[in-house]
C-alpha atoms as a PDB file:
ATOM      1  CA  UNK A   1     114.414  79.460 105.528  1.00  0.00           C
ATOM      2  CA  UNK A   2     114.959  79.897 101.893  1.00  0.00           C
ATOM      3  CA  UNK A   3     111.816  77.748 100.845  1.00  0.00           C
ATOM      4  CA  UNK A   4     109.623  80.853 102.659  1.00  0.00           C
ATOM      5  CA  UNK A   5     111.315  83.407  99.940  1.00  0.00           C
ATOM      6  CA  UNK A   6     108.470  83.045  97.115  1.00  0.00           C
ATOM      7  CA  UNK A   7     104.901  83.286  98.339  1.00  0.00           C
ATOM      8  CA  UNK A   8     104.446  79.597  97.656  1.00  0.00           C
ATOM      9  CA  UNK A   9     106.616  76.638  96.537  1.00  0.00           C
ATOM     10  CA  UNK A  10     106.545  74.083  94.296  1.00  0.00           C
ATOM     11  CA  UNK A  11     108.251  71.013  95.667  1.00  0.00           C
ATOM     12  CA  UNK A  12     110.433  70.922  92.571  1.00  0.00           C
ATOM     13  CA  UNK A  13     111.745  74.399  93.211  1.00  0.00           C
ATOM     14  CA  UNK A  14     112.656  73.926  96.541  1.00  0.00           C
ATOM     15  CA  UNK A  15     114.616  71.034  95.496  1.00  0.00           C
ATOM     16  CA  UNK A  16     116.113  73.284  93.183  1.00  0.00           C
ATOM     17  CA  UNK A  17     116.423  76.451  95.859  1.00  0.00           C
ATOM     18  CA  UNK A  18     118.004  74.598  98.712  1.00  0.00           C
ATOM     19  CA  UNK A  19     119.785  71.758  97.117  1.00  0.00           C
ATOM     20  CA  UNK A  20     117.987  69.425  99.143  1.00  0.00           C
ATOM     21  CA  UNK A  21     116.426  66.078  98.001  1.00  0.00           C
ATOM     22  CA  UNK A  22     114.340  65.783 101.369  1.00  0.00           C
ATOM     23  CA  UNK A  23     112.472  68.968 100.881  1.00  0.00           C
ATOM     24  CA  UNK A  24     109.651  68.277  99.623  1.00  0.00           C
ATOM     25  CA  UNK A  25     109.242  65.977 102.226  1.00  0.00           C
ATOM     26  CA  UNK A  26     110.189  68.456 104.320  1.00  0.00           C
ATOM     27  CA  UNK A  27     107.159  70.323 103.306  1.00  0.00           C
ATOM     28  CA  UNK A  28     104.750  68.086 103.453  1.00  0.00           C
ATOM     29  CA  UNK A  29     105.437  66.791 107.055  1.00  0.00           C
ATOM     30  CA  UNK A  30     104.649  70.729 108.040  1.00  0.00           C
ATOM     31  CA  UNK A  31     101.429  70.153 105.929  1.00  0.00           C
ATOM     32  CA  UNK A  32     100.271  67.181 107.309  1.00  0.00           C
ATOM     33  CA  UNK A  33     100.929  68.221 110.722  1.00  0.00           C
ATOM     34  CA  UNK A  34      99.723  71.379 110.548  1.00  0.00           C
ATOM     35  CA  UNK A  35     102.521  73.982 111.298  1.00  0.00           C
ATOM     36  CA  UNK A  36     101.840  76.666 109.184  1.00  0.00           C
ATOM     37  CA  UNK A  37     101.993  74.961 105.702  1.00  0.00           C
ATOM     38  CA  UNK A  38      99.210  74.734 103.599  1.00  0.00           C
ATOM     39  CA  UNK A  39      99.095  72.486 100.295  1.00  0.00           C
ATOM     40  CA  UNK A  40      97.169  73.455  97.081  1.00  0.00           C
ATOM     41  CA  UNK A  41      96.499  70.337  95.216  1.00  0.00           C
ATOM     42  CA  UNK A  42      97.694  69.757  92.036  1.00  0.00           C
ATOM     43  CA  UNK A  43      99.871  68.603  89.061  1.00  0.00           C
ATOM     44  CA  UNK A  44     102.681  69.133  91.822  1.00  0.00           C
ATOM     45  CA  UNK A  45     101.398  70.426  94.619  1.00  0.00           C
ATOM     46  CA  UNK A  46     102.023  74.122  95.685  1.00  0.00           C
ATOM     47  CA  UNK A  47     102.908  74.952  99.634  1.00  0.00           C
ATOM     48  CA  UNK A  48     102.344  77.998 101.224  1.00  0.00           C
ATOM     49  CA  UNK A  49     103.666  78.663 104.657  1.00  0.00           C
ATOM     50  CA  UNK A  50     100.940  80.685 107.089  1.00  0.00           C
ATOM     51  CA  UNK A  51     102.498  84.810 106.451  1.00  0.00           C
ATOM     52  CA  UNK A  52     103.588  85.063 110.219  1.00  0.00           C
ATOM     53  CA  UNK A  53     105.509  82.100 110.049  1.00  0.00           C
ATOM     54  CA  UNK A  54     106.910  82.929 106.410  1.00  0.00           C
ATOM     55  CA  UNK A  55     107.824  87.030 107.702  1.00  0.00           C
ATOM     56  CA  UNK A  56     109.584  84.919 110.836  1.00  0.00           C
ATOM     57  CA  UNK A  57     111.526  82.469 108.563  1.00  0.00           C
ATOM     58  CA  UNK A  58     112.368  86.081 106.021  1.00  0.00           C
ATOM     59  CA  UNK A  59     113.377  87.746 109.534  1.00  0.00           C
ATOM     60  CA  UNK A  60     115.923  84.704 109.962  1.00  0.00           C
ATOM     61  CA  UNK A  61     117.453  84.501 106.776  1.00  0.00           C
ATOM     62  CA  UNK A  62     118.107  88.307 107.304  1.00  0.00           C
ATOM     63  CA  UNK A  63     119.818  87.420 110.161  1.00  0.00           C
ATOM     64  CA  UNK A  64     121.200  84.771 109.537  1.00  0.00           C
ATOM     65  CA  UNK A  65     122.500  84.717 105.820  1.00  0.00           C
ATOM     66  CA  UNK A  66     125.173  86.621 104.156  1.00  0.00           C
ATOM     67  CA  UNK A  67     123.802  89.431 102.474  1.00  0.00           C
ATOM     68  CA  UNK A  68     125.560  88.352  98.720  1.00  0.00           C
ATOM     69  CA  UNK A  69     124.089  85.092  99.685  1.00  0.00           C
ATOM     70  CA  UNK A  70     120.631  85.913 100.376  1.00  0.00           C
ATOM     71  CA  UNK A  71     120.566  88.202  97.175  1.00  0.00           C
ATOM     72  CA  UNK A  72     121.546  85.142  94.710  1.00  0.00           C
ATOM     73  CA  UNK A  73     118.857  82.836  96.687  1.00  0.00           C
ATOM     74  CA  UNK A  74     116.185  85.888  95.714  1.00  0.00           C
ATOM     75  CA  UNK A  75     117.530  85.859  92.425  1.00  0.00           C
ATOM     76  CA  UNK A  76     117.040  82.103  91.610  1.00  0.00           C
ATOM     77  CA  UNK A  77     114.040  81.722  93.318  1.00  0.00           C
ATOM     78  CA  UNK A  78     112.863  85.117  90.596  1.00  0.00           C
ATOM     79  CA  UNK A  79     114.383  82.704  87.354  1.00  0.00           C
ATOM     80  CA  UNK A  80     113.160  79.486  88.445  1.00  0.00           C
ATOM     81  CA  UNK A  81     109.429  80.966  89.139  1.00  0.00           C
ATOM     82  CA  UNK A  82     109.912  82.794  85.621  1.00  0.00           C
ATOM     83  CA  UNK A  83     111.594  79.788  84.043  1.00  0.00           C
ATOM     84  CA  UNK A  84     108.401  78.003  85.086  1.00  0.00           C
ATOM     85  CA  UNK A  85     105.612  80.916  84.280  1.00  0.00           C
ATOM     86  CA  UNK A  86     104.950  81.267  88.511  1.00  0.00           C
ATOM     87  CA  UNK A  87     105.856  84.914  87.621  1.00  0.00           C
ATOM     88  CA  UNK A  88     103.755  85.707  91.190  1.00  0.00           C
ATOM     89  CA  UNK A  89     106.455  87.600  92.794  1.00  0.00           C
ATOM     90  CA  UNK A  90     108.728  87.891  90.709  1.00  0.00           C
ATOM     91  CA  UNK A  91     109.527  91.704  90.127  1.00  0.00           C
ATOM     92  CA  UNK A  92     109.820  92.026  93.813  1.00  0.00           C
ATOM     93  CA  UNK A  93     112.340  89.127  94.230  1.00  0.00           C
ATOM     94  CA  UNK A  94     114.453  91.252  91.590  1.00  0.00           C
ATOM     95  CA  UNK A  95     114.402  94.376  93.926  1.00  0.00           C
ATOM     96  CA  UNK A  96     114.878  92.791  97.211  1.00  0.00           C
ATOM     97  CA  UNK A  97     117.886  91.010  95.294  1.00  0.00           C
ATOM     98  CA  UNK A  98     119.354  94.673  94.165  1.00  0.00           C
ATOM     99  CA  UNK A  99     119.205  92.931  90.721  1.00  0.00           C
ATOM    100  CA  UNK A 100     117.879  96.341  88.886  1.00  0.00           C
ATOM    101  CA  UNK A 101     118.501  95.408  85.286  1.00  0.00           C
ATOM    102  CA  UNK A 102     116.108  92.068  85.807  1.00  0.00           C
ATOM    103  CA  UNK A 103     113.588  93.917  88.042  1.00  0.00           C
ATOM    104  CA  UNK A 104     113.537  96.733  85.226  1.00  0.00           C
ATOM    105  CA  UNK A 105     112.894  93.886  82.733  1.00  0.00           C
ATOM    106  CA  UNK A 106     110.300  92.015  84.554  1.00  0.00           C
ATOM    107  CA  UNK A 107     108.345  95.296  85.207  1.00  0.00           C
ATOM    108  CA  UNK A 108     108.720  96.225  81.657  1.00  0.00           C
ATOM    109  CA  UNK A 109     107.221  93.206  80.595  1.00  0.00           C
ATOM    110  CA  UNK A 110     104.307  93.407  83.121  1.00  0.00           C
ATOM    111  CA  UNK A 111     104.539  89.771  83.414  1.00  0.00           C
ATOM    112  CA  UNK A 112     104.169  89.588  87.417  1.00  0.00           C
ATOM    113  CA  UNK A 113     100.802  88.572  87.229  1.00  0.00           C
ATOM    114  CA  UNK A 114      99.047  85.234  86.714  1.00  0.00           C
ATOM    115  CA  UNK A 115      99.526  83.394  83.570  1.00  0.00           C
ATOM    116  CA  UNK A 116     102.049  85.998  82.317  1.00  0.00           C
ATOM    117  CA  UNK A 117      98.941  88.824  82.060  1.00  0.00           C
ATOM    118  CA  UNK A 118      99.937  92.147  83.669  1.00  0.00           C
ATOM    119  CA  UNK A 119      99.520  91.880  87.042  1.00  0.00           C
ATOM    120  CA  UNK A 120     101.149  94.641  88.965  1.00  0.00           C
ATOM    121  CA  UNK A 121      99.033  96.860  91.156  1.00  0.00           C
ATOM    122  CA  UNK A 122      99.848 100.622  91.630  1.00  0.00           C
ATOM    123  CA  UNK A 123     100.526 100.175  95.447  1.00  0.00           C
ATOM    124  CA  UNK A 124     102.665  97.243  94.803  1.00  0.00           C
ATOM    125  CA  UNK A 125     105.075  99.007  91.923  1.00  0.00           C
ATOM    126  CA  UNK A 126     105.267 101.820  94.031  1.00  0.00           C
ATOM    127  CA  UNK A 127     106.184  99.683  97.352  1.00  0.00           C
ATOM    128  CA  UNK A 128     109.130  98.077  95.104  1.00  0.00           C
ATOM    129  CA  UNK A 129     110.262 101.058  93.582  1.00  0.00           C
ATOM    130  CA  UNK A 130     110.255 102.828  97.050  1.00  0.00           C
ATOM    131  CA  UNK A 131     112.695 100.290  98.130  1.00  0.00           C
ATOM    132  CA  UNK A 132     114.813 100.757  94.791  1.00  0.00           C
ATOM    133  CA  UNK A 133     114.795 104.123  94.650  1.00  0.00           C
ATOM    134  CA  UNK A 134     116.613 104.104  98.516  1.00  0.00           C
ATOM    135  CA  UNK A 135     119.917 102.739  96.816  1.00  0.00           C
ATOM    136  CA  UNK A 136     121.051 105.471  95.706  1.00  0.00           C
ATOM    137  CA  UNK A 137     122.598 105.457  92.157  1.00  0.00           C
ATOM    138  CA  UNK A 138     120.723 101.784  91.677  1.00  0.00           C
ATOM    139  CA  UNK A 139     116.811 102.122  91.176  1.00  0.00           C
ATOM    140  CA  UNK A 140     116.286 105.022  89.810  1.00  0.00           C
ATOM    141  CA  UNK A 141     115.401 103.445  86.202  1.00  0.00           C
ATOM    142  CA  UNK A 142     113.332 101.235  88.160  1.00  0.00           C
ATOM    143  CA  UNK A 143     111.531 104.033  90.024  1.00  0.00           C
ATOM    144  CA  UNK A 144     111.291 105.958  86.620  1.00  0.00           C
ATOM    145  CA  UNK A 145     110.004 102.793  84.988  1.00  0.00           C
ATOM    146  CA  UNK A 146     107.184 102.534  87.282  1.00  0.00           C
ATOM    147  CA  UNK A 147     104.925 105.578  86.249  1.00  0.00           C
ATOM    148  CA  UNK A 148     104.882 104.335  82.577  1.00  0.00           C
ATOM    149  CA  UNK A 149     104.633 100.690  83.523  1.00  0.00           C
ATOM    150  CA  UNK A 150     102.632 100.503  86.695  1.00  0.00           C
ATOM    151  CA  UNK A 151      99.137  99.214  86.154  1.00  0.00           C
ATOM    152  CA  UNK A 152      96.328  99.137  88.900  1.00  0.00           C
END
């Protein structure tokens, strides 16, 4: 369940994630037999599980994690994909994670798109700031951030 947190996984990150040796072969068995896994080919290659399945596996980590749990999952899987420039993500991670002072830092930065370029769309900012600024006392410099640092 905790592989489907990023929008796609490197094989070496959900080693890292789940603590797991067998994941990556894990992830390739649901490649090769085609359940809702698909592989980008590469240096390492990059999975990506099919979004109904991934929003099903989310659903069930909801469920089925502790919430202080789930929250330190989001926030590794945030600094390993920053760690390793997959920034795709990223400031999102941070807010679903309640970690405000990295989500405020990512979205200062800008550095949720590819290759570290500003990436963040209007819609998206506001989406993640939405969900930040509903906690109270927590997002608001998040929200506040998001007019001066949204770009679309």
């Amino acid at each position: 369940m905790l592989m489907a947190l990023p929008p796609r996984i490197r094989a070496s990150v959900a080693v890292e994630l789940t603590g797991e040796a067998r994941a990556p072969r894990l992830l390739e068995y649901g490649y090769r037999r085609h359940l809702f896994v698909a592989r980008r080919d590469g240096p390492e290659p990059v999975y990506e599980f099919h979004a109904l399945f991934r929003e099903f596996l989310l659903e069930r980590a909801r469920k089925l994690v502790p919430p202080a749990e789930l929250a330190e999952a989001r926030r590794r899987v945030a600094a390993l994909g920053e760690a390793r420039g997959l920034t795709d993500k990223v400031f999102e991670l941070y807010v679903d994670a309640e970690d405000w002072p990295n989500a405020l830092r990512v979205l200062l930065a800008g550095r949720s798109g590819a290759g570290g370029r500003p990436g963040f769309s209007r819609a998206g900012v506001a989406a993640a700031t939405t969900r930040a600024g509903s906690h109270p006392g927590r997002g608001e410099a998040c929200a506040s951030a998001a007019g001066r640092c949204g770009r679309g």
